[in-house]
PDB file of N, CA and C in Angstrom:
ATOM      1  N   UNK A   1      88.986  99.622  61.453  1.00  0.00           N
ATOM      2  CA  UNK A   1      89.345  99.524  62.844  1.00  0.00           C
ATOM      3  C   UNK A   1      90.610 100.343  63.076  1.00  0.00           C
ATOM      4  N   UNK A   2      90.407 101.036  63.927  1.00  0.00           N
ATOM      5  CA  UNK A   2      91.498 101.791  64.286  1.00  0.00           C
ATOM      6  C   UNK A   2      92.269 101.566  65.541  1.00  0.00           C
ATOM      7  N   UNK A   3      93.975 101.944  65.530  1.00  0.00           N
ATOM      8  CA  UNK A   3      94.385 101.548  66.684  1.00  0.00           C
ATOM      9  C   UNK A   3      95.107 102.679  67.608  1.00  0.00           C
ATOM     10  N   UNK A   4      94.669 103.100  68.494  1.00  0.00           N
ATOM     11  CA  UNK A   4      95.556 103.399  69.385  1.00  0.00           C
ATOM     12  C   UNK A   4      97.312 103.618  69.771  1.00  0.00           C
ATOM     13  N   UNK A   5      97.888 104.818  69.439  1.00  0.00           N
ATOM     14  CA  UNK A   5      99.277 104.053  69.434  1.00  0.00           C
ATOM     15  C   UNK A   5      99.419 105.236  70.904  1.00  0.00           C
ATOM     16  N   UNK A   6     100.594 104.750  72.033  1.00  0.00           N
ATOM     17  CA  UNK A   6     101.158 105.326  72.723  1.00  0.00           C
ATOM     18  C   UNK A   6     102.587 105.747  72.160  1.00  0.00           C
ATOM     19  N   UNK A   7     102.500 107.269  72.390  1.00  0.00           N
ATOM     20  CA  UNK A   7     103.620 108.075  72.411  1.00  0.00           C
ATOM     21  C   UNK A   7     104.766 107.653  73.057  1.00  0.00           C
ATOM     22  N   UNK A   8     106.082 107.394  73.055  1.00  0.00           N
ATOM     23  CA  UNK A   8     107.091 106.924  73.388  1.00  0.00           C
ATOM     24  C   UNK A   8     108.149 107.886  73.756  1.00  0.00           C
ATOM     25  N   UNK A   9     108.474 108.856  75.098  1.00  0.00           N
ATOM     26  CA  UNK A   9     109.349 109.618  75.283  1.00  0.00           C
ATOM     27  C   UNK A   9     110.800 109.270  75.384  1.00  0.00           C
ATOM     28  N   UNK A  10     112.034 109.519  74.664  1.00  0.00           N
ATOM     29  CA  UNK A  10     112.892 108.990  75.260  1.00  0.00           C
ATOM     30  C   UNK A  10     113.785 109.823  75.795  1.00  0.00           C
ATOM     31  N   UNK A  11     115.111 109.369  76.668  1.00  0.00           N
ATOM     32  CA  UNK A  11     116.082 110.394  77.329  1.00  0.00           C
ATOM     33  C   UNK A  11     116.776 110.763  76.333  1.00  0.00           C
ATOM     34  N   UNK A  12     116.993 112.337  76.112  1.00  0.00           N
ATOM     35  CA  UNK A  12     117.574 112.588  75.006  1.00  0.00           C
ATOM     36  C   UNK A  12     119.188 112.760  75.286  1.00  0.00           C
ATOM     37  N   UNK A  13     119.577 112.362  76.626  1.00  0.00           N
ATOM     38  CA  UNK A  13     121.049 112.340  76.822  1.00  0.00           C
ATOM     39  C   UNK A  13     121.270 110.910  77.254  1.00  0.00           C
ATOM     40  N   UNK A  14     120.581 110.187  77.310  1.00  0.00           N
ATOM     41  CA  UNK A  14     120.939 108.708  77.191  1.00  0.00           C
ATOM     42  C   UNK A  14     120.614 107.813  76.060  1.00  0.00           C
ATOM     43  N   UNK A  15     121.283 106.680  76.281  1.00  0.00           N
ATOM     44  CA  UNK A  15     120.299 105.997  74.831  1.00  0.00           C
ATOM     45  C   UNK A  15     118.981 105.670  74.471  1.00  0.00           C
ATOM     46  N   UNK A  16     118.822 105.352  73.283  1.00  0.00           N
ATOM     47  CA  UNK A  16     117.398 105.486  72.891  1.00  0.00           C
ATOM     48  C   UNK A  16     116.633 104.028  72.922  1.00  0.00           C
ATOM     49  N   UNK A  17     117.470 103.284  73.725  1.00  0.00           N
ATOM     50  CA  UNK A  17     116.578 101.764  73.723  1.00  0.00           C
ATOM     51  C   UNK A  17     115.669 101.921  75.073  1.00  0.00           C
ATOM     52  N   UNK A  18     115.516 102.742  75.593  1.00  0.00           N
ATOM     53  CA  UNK A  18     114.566 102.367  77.094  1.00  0.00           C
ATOM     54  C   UNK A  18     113.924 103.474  77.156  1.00  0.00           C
ATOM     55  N   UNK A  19     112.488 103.940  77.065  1.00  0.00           N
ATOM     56  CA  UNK A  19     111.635 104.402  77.843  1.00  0.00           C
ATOM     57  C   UNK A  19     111.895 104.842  78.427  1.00  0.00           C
ATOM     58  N   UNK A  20     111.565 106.795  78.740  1.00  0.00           N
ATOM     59  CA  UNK A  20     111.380 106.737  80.182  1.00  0.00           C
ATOM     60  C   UNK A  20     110.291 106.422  80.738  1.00  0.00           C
ATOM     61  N   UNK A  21     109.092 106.392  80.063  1.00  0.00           N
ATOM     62  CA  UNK A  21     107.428 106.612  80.988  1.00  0.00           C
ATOM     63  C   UNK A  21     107.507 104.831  80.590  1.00  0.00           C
ATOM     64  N   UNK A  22     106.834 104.419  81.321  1.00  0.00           N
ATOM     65  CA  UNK A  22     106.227 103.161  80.889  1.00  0.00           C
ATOM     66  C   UNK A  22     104.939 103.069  81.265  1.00  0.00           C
ATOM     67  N   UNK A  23     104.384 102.151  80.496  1.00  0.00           N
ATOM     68  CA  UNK A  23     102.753 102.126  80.580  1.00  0.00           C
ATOM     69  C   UNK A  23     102.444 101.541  81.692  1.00  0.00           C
ATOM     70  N   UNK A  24     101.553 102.478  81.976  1.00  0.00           N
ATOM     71  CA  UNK A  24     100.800 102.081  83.563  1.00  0.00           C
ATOM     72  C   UNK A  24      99.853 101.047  83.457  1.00  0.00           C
ATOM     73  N   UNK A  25      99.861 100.397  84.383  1.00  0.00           N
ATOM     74  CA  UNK A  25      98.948  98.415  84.329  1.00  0.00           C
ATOM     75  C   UNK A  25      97.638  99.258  84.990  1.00  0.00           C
ATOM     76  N   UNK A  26      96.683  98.451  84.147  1.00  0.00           N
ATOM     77  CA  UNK A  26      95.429  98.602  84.673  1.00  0.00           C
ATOM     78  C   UNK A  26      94.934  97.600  84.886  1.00  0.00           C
ATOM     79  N   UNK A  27      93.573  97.734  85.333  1.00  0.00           N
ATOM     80  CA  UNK A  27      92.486  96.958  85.927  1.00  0.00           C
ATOM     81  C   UNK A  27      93.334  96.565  87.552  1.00  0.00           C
ATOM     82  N   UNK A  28      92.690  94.905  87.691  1.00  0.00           N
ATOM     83  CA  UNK A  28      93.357  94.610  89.054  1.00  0.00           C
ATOM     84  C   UNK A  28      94.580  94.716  89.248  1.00  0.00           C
ATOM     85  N   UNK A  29      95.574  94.553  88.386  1.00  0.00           N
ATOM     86  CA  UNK A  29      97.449  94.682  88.556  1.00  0.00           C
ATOM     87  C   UNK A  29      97.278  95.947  89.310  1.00  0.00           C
ATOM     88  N   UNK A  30      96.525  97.459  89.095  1.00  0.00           N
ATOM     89  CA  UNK A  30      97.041  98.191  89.279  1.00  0.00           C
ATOM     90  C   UNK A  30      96.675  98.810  90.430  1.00  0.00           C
ATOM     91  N   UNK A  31      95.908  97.698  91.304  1.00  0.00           N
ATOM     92  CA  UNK A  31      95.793  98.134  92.676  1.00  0.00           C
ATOM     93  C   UNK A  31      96.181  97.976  93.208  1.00  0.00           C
ATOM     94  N   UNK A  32      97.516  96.645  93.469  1.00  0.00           N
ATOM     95  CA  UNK A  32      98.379  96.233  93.996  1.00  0.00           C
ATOM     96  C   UNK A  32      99.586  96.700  94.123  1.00  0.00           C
ATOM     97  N   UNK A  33      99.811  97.895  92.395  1.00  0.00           N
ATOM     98  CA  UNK A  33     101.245  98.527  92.682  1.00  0.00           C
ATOM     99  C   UNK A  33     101.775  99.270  93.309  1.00  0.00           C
ATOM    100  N   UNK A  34     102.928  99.303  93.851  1.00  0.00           N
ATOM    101  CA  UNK A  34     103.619 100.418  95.193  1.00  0.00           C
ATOM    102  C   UNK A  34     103.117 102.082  94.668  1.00  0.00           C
ATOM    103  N   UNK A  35     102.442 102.065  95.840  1.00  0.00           N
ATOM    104  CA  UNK A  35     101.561 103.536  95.987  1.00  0.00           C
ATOM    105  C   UNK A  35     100.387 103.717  95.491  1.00  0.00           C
ATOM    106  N   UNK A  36     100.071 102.581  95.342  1.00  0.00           N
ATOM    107  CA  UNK A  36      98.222 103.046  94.809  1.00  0.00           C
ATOM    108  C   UNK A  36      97.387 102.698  95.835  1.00  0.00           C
ATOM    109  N   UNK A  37      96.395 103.511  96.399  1.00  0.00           N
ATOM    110  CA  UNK A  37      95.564 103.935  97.370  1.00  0.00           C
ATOM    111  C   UNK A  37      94.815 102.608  98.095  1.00  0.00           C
ATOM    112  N   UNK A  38      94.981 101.374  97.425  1.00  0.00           N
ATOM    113  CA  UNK A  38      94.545  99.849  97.254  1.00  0.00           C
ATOM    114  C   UNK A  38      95.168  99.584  98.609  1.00  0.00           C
ATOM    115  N   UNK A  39      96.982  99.906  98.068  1.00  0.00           N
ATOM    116  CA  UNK A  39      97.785  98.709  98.715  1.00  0.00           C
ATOM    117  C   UNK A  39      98.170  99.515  99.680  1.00  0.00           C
ATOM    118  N   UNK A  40      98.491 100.858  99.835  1.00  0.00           N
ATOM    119  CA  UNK A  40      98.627 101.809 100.705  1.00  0.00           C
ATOM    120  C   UNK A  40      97.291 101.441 101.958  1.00  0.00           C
ATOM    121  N   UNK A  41      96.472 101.494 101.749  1.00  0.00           N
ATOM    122  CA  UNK A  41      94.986 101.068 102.780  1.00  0.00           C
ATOM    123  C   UNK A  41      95.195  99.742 102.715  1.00  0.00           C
ATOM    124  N   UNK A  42      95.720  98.821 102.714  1.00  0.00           N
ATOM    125  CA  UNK A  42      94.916  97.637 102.362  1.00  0.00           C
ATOM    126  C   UNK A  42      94.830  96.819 103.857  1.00  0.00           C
ATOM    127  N   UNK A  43      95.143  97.361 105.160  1.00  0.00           N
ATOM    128  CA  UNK A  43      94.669  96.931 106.302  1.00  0.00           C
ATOM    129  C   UNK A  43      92.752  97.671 106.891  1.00  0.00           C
ATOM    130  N   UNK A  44      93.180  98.235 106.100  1.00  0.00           N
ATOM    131  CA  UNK A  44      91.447  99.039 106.819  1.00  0.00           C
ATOM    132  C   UNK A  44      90.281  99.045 105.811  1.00  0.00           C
ATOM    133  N   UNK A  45      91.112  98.414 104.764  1.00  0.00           N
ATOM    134  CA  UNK A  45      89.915  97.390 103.974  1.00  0.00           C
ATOM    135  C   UNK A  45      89.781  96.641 104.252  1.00  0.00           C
ATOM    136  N   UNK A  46      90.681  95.201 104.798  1.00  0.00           N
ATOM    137  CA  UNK A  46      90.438  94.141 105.435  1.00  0.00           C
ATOM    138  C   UNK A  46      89.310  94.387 106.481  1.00  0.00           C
ATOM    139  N   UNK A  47      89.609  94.985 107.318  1.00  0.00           N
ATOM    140  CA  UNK A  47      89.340  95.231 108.480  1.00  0.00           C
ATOM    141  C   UNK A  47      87.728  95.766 108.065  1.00  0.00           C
ATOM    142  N   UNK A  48      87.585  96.605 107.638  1.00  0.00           N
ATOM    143  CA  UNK A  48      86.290  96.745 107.290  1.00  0.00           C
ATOM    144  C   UNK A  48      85.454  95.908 106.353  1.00  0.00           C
ATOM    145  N   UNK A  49      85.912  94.816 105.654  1.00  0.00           N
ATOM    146  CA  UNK A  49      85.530  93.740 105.292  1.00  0.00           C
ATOM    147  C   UNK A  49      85.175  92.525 106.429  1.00  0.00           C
ATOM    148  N   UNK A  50      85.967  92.088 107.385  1.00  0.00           N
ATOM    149  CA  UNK A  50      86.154  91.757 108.180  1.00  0.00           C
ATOM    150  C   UNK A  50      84.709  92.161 109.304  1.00  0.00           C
ATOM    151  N   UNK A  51      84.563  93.380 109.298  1.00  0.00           N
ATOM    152  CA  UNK A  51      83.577  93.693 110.148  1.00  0.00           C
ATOM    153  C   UNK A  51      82.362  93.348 109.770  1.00  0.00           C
ATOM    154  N   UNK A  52      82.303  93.711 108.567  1.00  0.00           N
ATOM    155  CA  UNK A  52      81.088  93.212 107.909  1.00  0.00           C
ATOM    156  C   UNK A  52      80.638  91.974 107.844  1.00  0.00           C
ATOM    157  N   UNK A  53      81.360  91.056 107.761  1.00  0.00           N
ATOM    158  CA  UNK A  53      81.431  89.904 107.469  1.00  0.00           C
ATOM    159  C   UNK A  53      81.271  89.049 108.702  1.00  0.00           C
ATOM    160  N   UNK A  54      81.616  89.674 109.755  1.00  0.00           N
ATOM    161  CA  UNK A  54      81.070  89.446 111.079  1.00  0.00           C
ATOM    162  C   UNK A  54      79.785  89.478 111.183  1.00  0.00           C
ATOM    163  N   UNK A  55      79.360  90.711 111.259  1.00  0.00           N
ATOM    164  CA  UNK A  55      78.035  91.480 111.029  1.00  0.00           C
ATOM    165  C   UNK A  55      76.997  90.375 110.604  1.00  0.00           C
ATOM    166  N   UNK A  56      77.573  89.680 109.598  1.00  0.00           N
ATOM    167  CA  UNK A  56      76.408  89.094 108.840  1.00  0.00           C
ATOM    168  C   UNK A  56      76.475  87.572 109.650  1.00  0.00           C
ATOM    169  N   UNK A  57      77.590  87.181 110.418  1.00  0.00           N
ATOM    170  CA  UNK A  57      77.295  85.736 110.864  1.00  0.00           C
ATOM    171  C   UNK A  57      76.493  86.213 112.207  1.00  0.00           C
ATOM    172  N   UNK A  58      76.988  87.117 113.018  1.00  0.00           N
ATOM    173  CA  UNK A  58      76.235  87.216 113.748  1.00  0.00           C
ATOM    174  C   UNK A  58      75.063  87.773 113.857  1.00  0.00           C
ATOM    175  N   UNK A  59      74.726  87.985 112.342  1.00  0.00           N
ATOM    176  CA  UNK A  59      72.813  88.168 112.161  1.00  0.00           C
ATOM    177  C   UNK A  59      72.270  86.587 111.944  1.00  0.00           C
ATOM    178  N   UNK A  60      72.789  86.000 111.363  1.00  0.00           N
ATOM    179  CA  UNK A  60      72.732  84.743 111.191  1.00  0.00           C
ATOM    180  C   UNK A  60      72.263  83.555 112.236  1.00  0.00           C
ATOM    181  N   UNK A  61      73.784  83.942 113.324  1.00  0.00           N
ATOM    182  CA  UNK A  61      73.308  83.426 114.599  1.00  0.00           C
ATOM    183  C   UNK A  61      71.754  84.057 115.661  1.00  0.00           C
ATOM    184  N   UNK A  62      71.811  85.390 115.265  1.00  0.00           N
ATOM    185  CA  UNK A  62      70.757  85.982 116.023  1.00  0.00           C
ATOM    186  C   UNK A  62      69.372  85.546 115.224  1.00  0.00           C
ATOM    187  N   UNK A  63      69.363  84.915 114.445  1.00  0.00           N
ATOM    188  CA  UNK A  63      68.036  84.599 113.672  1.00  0.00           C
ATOM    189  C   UNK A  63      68.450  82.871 114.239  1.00  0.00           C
ATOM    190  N   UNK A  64      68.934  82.442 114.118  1.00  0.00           N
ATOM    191  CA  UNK A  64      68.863  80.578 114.506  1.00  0.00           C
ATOM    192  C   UNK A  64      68.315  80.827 116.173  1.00  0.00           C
ATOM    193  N   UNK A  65      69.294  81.409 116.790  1.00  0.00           N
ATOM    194  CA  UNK A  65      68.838  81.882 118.279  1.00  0.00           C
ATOM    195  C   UNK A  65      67.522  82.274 118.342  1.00  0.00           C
ATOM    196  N   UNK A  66      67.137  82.880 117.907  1.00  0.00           N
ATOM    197  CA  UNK A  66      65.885  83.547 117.978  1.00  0.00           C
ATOM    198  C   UNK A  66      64.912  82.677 117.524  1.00  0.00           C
ATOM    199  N   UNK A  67      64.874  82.077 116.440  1.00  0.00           N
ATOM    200  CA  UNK A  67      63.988  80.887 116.036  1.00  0.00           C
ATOM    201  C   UNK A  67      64.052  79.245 117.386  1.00  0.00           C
ATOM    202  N   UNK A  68      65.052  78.990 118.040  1.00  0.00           N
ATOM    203  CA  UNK A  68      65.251  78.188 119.034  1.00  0.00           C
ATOM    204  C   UNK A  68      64.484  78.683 120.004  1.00  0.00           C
ATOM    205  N   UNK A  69      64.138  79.480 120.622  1.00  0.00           N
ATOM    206  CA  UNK A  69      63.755  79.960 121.004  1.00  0.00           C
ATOM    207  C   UNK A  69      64.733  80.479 122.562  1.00  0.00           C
ATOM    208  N   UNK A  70      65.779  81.249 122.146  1.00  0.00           N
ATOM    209  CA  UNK A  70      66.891  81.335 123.074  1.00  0.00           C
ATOM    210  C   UNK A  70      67.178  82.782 123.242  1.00  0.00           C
ATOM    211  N   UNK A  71      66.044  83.592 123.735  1.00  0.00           N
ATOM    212  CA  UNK A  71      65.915  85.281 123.157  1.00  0.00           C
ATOM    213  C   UNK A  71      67.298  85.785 123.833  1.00  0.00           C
ATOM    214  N   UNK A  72      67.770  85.269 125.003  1.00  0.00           N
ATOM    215  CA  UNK A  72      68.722  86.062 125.157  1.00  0.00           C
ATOM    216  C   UNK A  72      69.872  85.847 125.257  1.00  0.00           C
ATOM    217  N   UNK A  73      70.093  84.874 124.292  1.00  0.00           N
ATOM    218  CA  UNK A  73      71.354  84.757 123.017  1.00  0.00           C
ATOM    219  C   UNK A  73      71.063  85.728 122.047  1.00  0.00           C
ATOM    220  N   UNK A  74      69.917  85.370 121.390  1.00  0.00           N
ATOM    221  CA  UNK A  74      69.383  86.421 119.965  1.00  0.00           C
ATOM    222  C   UNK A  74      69.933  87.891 120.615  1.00  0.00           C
ATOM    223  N   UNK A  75      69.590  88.101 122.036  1.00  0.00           N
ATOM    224  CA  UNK A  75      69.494  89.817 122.138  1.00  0.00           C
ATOM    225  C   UNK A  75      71.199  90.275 122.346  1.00  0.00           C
ATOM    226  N   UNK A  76      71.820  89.382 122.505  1.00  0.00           N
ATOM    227  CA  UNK A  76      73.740  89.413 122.271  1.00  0.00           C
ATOM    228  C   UNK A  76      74.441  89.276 121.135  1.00  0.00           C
ATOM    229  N   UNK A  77      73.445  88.579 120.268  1.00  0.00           N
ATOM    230  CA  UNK A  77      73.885  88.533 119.393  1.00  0.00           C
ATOM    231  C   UNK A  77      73.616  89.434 117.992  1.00  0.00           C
ATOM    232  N   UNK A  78      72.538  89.826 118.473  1.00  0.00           N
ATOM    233  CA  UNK A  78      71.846  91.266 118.034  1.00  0.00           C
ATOM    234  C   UNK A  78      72.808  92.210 118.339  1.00  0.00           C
ATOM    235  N   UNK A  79      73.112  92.215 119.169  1.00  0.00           N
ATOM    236  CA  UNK A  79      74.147  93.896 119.956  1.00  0.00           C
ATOM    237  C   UNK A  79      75.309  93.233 119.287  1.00  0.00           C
ATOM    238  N   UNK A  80      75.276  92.375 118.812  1.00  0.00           N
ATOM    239  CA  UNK A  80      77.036  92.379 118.540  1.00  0.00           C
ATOM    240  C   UNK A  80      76.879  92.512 117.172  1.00  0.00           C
ATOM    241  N   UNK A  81      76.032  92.250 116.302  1.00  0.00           N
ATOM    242  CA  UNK A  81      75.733  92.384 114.819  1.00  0.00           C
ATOM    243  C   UNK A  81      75.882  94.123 114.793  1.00  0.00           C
ATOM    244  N   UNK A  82      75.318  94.608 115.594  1.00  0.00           N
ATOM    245  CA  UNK A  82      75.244  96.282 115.099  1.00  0.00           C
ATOM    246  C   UNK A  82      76.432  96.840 115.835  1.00  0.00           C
ATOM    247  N   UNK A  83      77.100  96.342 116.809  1.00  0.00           N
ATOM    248  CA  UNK A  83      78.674  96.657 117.138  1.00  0.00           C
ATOM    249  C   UNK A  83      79.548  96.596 115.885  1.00  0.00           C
ATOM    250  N   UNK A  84      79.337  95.398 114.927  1.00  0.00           N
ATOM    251  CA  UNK A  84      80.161  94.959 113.572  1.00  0.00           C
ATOM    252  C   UNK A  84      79.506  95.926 112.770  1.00  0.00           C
ATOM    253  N   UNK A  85      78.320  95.392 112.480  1.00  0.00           N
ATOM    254  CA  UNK A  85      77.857  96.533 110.701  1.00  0.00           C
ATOM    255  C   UNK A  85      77.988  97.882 111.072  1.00  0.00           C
ATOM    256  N   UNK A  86      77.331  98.805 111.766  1.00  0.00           N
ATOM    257  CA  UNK A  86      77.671 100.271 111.888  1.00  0.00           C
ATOM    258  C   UNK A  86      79.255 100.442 111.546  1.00  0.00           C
ATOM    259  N   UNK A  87      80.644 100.082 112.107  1.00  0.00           N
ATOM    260  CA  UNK A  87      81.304 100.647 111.639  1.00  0.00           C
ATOM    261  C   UNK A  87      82.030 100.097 110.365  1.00  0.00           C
ATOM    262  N   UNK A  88      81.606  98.675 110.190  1.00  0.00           N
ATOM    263  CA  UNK A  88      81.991  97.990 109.148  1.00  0.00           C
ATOM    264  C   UNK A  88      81.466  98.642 108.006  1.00  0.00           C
ATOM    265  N   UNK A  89      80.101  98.627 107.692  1.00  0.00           N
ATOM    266  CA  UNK A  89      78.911  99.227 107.145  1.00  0.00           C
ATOM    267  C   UNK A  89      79.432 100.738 106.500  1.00  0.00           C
ATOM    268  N   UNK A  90      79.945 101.568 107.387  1.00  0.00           N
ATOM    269  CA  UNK A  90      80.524 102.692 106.949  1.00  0.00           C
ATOM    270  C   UNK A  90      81.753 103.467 106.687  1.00  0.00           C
ATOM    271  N   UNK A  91      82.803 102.129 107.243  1.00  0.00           N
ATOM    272  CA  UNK A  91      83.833 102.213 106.680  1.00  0.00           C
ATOM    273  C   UNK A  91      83.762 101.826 105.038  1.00  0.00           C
ATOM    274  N   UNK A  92      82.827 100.590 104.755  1.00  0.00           N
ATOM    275  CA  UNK A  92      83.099  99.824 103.395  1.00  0.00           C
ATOM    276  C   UNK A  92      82.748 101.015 102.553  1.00  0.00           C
ATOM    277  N   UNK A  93      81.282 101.548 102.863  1.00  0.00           N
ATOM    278  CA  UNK A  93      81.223 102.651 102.309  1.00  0.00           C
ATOM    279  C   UNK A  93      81.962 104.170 101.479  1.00  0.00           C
ATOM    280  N   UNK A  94      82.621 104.394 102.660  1.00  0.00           N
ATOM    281  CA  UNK A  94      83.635 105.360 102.267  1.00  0.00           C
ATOM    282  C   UNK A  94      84.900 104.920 102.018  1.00  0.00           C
ATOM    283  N   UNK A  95      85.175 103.845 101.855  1.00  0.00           N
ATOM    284  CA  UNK A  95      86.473 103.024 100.878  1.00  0.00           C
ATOM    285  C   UNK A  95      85.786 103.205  99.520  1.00  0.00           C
ATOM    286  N   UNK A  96      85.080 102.254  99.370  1.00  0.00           N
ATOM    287  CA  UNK A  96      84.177 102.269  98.053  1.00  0.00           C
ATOM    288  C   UNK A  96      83.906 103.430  97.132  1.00  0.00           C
ATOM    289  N   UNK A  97      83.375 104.904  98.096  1.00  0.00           N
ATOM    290  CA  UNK A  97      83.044 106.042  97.351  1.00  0.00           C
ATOM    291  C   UNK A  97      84.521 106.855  96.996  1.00  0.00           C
ATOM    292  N   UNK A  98      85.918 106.302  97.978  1.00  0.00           N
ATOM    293  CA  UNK A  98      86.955 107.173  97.733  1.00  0.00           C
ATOM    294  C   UNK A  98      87.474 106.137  96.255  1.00  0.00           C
ATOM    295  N   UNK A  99      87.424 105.036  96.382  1.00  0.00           N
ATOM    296  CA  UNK A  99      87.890 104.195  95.671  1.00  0.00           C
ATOM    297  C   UNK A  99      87.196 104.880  93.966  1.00  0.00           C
ATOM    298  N   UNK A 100      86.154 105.003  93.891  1.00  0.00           N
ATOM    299  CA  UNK A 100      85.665 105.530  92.727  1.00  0.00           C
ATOM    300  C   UNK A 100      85.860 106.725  92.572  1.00  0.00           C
ATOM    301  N   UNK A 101      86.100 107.154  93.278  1.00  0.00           N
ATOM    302  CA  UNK A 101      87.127 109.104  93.677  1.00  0.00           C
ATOM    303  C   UNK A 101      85.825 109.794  93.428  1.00  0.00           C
ATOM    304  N   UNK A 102      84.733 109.568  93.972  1.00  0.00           N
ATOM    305  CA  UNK A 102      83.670 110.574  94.607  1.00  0.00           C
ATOM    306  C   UNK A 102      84.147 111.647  94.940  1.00  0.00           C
ATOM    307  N   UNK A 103      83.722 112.868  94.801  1.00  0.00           N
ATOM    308  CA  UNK A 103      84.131 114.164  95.225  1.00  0.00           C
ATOM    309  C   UNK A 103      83.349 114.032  96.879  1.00  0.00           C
ATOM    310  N   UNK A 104      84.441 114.248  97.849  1.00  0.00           N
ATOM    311  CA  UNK A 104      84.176 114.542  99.200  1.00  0.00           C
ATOM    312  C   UNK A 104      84.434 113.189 100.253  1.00  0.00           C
ATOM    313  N   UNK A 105      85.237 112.303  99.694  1.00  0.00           N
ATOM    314  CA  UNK A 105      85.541 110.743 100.266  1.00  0.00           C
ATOM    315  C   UNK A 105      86.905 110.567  99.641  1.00  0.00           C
ATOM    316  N   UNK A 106      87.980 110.444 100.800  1.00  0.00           N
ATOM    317  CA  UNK A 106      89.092 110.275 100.574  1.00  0.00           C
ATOM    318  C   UNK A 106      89.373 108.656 101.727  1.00  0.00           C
ATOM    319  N   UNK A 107      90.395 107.871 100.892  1.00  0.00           N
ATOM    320  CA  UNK A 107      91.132 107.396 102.250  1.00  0.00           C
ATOM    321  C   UNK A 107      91.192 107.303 103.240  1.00  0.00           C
ATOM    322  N   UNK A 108      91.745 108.778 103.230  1.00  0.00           N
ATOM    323  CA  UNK A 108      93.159 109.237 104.389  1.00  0.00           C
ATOM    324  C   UNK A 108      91.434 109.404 105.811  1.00  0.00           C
ATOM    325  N   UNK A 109      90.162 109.187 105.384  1.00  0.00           N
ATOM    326  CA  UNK A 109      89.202 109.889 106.554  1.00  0.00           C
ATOM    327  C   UNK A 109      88.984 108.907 107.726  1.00  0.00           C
ATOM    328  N   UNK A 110      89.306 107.414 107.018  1.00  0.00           N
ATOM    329  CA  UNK A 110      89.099 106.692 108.065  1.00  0.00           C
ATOM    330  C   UNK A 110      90.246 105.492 107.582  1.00  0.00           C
ATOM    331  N   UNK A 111      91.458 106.152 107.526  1.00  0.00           N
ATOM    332  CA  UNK A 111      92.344 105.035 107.309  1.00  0.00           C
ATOM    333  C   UNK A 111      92.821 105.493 108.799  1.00  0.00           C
ATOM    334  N   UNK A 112      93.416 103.563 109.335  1.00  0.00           N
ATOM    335  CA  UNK A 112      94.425 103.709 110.414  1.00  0.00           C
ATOM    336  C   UNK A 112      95.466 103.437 110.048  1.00  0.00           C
ATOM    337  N   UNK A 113      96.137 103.229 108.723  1.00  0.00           N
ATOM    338  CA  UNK A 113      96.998 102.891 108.265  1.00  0.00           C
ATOM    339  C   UNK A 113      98.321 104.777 108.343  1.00  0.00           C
ATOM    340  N   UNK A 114      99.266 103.819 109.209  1.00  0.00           N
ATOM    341  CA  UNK A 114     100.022 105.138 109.129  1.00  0.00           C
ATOM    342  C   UNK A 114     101.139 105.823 107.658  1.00  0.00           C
ATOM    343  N   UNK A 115     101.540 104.599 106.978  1.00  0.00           N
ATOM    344  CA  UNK A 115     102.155 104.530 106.248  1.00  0.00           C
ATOM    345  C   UNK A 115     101.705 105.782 104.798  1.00  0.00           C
TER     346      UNK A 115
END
C-alpha cells in the first residue's frame, strides 16, 4: 500500500514552522469556502431550488384538483406549475452542468447574484 505524501512549501525568509500553501478541503467543506462558485451563487441556487420545488406542489395540487373534479383550479394551477418548472427547471440545470464545469455552462449566465 502506498501513500501519498503532499509537498510542503515553506517561506524561505520567514520561519520554517508554517506553511505557506495549505491543503485545500474537499468534498462538501469545500463548497462553502470564501470564493467557491457554491457560496458565491448560493442565492440563485436557492431560488432555483425553490422554483422547482414549487413546480412540483403545484403539480400535485393540479392533479388533486383535477381528480375533484374542480377543472378550473387544475387549469391555475397548471399555469402556475409551468410558470415555476420552466425557469426553475433550467436554471437547476445550468447550475448543475456549471457545477460539474461542463464546457459551455458557467455561473455567471444566470446568476443574479451581484457579488
Amino acid at each position: 500500500m502506498s501513500t501519498h505524501v503532499q509537498p510542503v512549501v515553506y517561506d524561505p525568509a520567514g520561519d520554517d514552522t508554517e506553511p505557506l500553501h495549505q491543503e485545500q478541503p474537499t468534498g462538501a467543506r469545500a463548497w462553502f469556502e470564501p470564493g467557491s462558485p457554491i457560496r458565491k451563487h448560493l442565492r440563485t441556487i436557492i431560488a432555483a431550488l425553490f422554483l422547482l420545488a414549487a413546480s412540483l406542489v403545484f403539480l400535485i395540487l393540479a392533479i388533486v384538483s383535477f381528480t375533484s373534479d374542480r377543472s378550473l383550479s387544475a387549469l391555475v394551477f397548471v399555469v402556475l406549475t409551468i410558470v415555476c418548472a420552466l425557469p426553475g427547471g433550467y436554471s437547476s440545470f445550468v447550475l448543475y452542468k456549471a457545477w460539474r464545469q461542463k464546457p459551455g455552462y458557467q455561473f455567471s449566465e444566470i446568476s443574479f447574484d451581484d457579488s
